[in-house]
PDB file of N, CA and C in Angstrom:
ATOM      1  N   UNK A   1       2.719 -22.149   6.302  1.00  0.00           N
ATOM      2  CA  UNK A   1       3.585 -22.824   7.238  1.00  0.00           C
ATOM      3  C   UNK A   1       2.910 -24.091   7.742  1.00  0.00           C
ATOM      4  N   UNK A   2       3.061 -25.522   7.142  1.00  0.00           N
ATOM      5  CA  UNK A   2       3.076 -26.203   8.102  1.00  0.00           C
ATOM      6  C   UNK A   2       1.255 -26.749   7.100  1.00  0.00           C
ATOM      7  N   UNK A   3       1.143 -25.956   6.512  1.00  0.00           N
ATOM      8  CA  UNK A   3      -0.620 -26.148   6.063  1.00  0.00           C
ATOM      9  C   UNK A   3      -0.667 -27.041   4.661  1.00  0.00           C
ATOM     10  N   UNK A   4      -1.509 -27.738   4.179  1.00  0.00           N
ATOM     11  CA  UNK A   4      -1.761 -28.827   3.223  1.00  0.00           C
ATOM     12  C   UNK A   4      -2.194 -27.692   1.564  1.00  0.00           C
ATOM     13  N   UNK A   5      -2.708 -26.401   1.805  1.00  0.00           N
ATOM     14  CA  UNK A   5      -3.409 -25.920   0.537  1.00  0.00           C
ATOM     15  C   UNK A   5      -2.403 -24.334   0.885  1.00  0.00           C
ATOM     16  N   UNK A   6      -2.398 -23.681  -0.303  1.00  0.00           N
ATOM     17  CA  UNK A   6      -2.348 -22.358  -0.595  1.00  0.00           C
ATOM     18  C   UNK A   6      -3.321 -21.408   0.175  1.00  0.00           C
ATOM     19  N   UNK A   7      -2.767 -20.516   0.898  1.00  0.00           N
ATOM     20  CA  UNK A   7      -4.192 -19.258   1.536  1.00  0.00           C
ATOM     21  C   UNK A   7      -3.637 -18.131   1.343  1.00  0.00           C
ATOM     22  N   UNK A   8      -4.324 -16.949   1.344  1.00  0.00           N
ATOM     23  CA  UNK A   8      -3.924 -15.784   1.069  1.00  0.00           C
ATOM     24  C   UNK A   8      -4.280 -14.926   1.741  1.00  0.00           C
ATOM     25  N   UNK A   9      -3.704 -13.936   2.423  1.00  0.00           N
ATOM     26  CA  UNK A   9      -3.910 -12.981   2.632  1.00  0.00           C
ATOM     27  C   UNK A   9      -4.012 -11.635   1.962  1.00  0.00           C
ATOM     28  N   UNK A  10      -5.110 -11.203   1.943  1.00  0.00           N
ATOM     29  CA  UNK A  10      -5.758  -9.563   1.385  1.00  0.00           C
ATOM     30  C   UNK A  10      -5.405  -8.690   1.440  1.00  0.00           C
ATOM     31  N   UNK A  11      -4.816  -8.041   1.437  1.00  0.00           N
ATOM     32  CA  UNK A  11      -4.318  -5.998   1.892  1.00  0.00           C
ATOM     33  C   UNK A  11      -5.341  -5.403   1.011  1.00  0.00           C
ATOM     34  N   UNK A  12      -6.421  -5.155   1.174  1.00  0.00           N
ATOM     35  CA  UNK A  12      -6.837  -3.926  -0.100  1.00  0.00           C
ATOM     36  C   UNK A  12      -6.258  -2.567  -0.342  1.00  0.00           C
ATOM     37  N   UNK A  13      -6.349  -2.269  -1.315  1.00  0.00           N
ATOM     38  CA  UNK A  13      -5.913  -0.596  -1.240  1.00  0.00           C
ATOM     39  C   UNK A  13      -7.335  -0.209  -0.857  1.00  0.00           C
ATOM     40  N   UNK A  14      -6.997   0.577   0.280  1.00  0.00           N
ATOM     41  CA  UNK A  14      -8.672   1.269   1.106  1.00  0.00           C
ATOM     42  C   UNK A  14      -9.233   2.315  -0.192  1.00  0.00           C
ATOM     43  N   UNK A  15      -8.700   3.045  -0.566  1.00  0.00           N
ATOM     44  CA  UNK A  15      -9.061   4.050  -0.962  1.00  0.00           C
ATOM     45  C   UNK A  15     -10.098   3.557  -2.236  1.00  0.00           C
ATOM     46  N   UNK A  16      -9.380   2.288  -3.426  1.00  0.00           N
ATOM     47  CA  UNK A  16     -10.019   1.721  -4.646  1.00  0.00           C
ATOM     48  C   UNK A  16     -11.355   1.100  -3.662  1.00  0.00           C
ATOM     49  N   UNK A  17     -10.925   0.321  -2.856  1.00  0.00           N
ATOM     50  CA  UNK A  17     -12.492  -0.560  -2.227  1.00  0.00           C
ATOM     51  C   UNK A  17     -13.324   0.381  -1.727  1.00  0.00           C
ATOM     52  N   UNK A  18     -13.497   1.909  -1.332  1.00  0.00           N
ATOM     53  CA  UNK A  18     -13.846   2.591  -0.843  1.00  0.00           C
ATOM     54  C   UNK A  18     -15.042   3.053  -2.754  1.00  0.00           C
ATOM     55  N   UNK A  19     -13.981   3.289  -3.430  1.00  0.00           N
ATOM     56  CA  UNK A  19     -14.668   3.889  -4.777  1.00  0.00           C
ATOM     57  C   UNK A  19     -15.579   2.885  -5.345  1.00  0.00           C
ATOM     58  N   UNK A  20     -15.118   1.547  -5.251  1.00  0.00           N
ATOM     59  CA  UNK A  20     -16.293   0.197  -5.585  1.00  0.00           C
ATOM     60  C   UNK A  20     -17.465   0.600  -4.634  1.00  0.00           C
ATOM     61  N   UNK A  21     -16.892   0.563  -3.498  1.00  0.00           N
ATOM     62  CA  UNK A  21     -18.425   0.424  -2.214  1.00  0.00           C
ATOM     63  C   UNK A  21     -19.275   1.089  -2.758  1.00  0.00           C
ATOM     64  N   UNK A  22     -18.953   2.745  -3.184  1.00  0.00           N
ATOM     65  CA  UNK A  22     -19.663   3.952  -3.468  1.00  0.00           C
ATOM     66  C   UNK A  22     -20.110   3.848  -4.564  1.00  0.00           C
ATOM     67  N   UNK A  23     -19.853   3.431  -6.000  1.00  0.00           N
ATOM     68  CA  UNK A  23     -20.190   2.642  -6.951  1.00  0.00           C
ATOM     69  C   UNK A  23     -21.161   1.891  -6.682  1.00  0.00           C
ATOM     70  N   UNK A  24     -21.113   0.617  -5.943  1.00  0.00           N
ATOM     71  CA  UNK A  24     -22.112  -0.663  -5.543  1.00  0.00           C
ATOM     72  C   UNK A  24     -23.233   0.359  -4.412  1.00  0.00           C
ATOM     73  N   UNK A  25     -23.198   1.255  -3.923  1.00  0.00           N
ATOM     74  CA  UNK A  25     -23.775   1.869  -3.203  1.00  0.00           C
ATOM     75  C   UNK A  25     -24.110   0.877  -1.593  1.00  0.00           C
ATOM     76  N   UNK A  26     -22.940   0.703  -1.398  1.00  0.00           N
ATOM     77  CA  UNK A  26     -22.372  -0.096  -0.302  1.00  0.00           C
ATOM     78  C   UNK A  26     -21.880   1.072   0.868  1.00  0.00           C
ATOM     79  N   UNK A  27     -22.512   1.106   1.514  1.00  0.00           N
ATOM     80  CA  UNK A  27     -22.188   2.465   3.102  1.00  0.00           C
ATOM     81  C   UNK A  27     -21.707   1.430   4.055  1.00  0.00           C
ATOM     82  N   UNK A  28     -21.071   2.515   4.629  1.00  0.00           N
ATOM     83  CA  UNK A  28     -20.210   1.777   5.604  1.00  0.00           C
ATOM     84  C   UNK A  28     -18.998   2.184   6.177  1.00  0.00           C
ATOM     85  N   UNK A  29     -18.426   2.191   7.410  1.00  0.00           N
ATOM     86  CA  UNK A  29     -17.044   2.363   7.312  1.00  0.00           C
ATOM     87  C   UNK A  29     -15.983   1.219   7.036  1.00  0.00           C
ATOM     88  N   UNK A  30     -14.863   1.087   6.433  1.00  0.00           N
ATOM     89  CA  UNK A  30     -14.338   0.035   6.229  1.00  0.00           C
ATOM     90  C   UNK A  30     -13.617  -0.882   7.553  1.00  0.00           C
ATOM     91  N   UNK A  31     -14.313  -1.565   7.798  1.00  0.00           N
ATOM     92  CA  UNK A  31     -13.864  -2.468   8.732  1.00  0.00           C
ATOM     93  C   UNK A  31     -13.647  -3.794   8.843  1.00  0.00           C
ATOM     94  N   UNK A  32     -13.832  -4.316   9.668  1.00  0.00           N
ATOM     95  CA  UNK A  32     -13.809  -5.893   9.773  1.00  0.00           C
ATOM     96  C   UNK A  32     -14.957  -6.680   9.073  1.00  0.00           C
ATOM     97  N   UNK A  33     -16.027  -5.601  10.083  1.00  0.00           N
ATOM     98  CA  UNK A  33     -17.530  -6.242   9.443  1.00  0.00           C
ATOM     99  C   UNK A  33     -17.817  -5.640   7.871  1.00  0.00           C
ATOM    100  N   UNK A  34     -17.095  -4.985   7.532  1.00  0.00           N
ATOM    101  CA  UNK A  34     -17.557  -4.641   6.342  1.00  0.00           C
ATOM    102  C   UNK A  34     -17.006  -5.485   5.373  1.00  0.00           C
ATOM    103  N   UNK A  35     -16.143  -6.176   5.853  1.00  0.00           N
ATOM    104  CA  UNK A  35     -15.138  -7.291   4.901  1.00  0.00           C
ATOM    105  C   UNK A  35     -15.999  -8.483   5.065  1.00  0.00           C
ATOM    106  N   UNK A  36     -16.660  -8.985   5.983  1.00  0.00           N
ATOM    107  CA  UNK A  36     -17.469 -10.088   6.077  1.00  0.00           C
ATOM    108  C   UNK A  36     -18.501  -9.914   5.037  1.00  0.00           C
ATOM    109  N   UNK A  37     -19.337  -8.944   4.733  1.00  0.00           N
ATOM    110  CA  UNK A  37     -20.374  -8.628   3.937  1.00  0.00           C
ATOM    111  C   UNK A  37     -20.485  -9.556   2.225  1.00  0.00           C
ATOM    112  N   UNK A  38     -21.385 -10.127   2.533  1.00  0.00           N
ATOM    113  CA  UNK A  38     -21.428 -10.710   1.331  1.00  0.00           C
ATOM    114  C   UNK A  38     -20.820 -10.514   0.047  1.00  0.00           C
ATOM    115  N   UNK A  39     -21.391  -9.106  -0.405  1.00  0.00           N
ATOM    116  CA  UNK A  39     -21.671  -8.638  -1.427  1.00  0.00           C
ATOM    117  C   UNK A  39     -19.709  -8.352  -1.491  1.00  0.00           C
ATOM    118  N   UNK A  40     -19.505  -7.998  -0.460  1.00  0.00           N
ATOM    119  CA  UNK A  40     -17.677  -7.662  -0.682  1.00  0.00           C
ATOM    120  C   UNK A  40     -16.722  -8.778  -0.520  1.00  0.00           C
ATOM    121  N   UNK A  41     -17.027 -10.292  -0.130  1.00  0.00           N
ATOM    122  CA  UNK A  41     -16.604 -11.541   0.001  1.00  0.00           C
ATOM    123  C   UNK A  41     -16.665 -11.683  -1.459  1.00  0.00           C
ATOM    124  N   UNK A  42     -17.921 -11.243  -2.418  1.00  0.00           N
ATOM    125  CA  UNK A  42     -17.761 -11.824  -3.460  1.00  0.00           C
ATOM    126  C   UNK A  42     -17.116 -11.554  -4.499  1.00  0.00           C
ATOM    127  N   UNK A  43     -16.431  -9.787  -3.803  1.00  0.00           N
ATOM    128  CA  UNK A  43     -16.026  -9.435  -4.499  1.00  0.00           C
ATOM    129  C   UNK A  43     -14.196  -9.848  -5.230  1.00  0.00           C
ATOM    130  N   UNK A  44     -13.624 -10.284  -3.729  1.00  0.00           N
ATOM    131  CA  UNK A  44     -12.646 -10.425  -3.848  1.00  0.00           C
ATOM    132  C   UNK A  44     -12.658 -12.421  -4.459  1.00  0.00           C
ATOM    133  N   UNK A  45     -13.454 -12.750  -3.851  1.00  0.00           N
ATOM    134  CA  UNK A  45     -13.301 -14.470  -4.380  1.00  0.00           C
ATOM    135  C   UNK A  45     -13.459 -13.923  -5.804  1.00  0.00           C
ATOM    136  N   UNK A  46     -14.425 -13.124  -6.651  1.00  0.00           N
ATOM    137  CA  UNK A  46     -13.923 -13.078  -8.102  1.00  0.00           C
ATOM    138  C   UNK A  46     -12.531 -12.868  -8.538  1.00  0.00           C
ATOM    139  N   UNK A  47     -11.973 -12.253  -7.349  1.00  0.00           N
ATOM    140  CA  UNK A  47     -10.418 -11.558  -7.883  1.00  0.00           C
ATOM    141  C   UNK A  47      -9.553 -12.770  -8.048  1.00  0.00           C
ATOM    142  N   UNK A  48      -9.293 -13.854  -6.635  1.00  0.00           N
ATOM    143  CA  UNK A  48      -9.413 -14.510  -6.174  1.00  0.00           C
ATOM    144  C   UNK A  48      -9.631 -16.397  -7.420  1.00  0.00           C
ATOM    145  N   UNK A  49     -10.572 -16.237  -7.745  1.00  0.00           N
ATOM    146  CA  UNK A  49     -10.869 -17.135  -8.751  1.00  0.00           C
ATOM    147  C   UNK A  49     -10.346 -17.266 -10.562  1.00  0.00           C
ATOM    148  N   UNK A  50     -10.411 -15.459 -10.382  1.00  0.00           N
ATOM    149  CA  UNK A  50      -9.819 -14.841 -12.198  1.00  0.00           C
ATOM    150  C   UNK A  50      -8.045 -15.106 -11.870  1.00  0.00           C
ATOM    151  N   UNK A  51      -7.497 -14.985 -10.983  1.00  0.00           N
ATOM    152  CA  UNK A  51      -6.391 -15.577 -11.003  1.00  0.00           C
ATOM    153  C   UNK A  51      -6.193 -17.162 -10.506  1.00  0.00           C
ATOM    154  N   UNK A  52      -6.396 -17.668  -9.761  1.00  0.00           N
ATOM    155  CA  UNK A  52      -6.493 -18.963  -9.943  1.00  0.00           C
ATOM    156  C   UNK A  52      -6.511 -19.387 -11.186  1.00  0.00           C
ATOM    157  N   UNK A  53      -7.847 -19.251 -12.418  1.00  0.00           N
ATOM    158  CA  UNK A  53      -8.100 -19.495 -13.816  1.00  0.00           C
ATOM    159  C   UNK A  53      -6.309 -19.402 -14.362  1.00  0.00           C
ATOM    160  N   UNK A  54      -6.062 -18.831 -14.321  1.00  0.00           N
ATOM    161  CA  UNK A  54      -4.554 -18.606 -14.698  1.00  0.00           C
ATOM    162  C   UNK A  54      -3.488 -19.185 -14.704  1.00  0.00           C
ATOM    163  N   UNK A  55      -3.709 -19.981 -13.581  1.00  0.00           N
ATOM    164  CA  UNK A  55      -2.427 -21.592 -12.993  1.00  0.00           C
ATOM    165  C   UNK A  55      -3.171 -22.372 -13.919  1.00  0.00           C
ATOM    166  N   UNK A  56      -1.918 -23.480 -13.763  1.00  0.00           N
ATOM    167  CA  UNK A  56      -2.588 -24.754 -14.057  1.00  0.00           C
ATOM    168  C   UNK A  56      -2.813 -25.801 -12.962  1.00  0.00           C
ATOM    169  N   UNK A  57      -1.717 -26.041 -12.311  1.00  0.00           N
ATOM    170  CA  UNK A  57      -2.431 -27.244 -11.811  1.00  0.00           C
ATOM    171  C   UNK A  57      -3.127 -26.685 -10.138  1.00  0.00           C
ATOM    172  N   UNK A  58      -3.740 -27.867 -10.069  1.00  0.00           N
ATOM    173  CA  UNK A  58      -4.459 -27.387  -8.716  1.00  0.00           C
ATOM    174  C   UNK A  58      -4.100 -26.963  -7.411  1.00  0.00           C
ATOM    175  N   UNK A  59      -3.144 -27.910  -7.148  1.00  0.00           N
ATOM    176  CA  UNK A  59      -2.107 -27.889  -6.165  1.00  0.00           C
ATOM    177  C   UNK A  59      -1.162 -26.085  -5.914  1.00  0.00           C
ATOM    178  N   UNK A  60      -1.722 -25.600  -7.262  1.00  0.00           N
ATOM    179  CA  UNK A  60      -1.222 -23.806  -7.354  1.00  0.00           C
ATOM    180  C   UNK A  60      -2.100 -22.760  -7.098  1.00  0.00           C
ATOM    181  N   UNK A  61      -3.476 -23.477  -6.907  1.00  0.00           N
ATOM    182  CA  UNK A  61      -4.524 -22.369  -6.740  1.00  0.00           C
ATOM    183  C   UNK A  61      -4.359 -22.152  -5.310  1.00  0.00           C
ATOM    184  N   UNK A  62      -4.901 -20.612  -4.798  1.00  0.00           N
ATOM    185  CA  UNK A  62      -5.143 -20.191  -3.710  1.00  0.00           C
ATOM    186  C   UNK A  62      -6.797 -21.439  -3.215  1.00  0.00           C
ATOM    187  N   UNK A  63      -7.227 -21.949  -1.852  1.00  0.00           N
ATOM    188  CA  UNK A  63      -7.734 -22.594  -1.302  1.00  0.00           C
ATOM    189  C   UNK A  63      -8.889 -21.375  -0.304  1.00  0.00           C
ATOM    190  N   UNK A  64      -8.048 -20.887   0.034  1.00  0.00           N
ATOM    191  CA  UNK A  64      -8.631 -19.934   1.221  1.00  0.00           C
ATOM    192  C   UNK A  64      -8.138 -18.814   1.171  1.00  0.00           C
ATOM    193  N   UNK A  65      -8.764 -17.653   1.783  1.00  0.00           N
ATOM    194  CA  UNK A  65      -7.960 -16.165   1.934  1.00  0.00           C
ATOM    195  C   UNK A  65      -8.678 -15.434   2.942  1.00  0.00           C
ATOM    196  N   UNK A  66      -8.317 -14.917   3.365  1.00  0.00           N
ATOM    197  CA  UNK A  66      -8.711 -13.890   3.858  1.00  0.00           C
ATOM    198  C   UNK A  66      -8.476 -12.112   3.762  1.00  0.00           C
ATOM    199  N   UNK A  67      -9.379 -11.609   3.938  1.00  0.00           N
ATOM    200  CA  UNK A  67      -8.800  -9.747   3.632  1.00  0.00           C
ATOM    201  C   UNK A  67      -9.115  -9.206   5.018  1.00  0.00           C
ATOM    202  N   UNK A  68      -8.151  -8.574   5.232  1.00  0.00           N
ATOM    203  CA  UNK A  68      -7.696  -7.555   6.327  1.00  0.00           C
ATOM    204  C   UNK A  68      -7.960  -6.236   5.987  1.00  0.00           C
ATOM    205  N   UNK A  69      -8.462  -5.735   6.868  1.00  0.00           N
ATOM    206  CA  UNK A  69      -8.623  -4.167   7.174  1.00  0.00           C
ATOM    207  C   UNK A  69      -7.846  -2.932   7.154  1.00  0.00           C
ATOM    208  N   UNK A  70      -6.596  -3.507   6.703  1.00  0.00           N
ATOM    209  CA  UNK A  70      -5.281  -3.131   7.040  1.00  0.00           C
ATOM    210  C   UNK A  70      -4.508  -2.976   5.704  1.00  0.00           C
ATOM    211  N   UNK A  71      -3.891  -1.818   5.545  1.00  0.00           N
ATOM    212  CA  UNK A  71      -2.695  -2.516   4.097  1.00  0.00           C
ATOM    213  C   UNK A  71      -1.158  -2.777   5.057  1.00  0.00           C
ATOM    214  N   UNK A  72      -0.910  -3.090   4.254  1.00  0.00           N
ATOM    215  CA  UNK A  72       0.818  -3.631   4.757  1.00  0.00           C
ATOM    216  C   UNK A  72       1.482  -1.617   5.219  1.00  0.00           C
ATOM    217  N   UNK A  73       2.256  -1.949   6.013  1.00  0.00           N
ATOM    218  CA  UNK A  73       2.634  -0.854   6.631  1.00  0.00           C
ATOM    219  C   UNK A  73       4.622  -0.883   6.995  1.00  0.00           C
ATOM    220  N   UNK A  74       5.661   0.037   6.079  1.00  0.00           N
ATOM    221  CA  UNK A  74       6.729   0.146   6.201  1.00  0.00           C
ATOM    222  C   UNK A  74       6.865  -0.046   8.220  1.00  0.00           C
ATOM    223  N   UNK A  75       6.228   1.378   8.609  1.00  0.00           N
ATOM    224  CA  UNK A  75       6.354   1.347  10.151  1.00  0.00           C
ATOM    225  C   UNK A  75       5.932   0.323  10.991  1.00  0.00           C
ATOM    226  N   UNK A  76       5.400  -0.670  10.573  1.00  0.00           N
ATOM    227  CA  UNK A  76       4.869  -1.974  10.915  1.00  0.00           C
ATOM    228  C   UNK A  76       6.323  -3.030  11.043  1.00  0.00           C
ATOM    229  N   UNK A  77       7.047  -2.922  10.117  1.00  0.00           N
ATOM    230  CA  UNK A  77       7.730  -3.645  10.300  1.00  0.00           C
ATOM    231  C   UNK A  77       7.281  -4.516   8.580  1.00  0.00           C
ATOM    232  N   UNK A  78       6.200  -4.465   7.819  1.00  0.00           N
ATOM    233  CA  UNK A  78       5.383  -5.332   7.278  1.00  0.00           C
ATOM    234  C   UNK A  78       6.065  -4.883   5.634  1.00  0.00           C
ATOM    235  N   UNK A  79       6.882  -4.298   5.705  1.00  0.00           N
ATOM    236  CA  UNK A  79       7.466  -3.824   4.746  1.00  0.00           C
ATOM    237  C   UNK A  79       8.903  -3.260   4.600  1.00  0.00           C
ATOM    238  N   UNK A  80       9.474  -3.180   3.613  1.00  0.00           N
ATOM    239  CA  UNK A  80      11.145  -2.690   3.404  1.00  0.00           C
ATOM    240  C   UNK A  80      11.174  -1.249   3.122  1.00  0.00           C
ATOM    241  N   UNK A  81      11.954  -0.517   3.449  1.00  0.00           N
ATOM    242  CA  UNK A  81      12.144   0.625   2.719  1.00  0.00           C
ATOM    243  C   UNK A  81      11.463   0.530   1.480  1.00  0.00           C
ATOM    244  N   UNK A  82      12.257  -0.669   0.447  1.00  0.00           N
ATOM    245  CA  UNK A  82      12.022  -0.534  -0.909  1.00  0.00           C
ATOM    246  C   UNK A  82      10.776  -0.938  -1.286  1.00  0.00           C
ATOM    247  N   UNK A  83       9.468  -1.021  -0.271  1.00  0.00           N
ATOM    248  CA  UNK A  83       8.176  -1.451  -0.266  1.00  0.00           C
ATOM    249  C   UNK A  83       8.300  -3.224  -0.639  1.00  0.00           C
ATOM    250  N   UNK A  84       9.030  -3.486  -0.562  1.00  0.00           N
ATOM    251  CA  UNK A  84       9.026  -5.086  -0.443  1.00  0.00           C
ATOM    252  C   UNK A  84       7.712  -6.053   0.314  1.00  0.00           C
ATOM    253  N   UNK A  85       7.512  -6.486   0.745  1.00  0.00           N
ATOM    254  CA  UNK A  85       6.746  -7.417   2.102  1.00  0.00           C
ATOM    255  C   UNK A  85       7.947  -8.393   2.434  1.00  0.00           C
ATOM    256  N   UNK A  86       7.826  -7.859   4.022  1.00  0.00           N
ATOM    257  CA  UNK A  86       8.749  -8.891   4.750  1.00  0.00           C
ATOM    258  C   UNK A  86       7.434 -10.062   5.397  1.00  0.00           C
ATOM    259  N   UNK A  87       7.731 -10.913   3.987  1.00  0.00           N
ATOM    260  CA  UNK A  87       7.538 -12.173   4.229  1.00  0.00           C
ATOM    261  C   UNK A  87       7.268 -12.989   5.675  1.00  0.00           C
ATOM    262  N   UNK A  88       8.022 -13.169   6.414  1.00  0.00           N
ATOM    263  CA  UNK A  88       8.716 -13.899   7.518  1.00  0.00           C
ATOM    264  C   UNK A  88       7.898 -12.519   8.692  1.00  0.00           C
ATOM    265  N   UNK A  89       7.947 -11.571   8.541  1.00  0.00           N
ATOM    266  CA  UNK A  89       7.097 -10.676   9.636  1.00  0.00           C
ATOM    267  C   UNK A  89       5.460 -11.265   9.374  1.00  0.00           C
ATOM    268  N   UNK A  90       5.374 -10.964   8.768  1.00  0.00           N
ATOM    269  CA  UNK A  90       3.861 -11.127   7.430  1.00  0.00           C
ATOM    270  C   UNK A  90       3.241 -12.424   8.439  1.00  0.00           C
ATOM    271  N   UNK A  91       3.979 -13.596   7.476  1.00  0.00           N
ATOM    272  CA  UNK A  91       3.631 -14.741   7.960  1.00  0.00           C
ATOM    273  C   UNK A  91       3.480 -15.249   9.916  1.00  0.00           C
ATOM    274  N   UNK A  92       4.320 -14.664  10.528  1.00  0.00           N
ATOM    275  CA  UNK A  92       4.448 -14.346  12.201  1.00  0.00           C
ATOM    276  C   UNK A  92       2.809 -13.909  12.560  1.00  0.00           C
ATOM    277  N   UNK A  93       3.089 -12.440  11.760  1.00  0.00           N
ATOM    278  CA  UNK A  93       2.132 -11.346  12.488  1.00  0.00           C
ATOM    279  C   UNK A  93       0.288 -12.134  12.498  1.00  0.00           C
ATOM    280  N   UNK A  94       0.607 -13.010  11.451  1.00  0.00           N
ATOM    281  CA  UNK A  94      -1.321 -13.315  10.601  1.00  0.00           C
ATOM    282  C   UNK A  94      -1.151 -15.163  11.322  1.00  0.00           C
ATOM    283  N   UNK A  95       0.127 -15.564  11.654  1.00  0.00           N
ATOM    284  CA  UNK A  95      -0.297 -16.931  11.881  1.00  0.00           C
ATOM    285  C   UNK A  95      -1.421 -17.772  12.136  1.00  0.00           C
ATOM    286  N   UNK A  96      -2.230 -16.770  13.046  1.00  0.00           N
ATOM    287  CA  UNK A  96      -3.543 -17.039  13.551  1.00  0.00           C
ATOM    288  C   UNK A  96      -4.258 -17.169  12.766  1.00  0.00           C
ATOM    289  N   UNK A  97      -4.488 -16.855  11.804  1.00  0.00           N
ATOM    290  CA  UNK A  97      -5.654 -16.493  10.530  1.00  0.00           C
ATOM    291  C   UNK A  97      -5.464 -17.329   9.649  1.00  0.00           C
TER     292      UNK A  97
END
């Protein structure tokens, strides 16, 4: 809204980032600070970058992102019955970010 580049927002599925951590032998509970952590910043800018590779022009790549602690939630409002993302809630709820 209103911004010059592409940004993204994160939902992880907790449960897969939970099986990486334990894998990478990464402890922790999943939180805020655990999303700051290097080693898990880098994980997602790979995700992050392997799709970017994929566009072409620049003006289509993601710029910035961030990941939340949170997945999208029907009872939130952050979703449709039909698991959709309501967009327009989405974008409201994270403006800040």
């Amino acid at each position: 809204m209103g911004k010059d580049f592409i940004g993204a927002l994160i939902f992880p599925n907790m449960r897969n980032l939970r099986s990486w951590a334990d894998q990478e032998g990464i402890k922790g509970k999943i939180d805020e600070a655990f999303l700051l952590r290097s080693e898990v910043r880098k994980l997602f800018l790979q995700d992050v970058e392997e799709q970017n590779g994929k566009l072409g022009a620049g003006y289509l790549k993601v710029k910035a992102f961030c990941v939340l602690a949170k997945e999208l939630a029907l009872e939130a409002g952050e979703l449709t019955p039909s698991m959709k993302v309501v967009r327009r809630r989405v974008l409201e709820q994270y403006e800040d970010i």
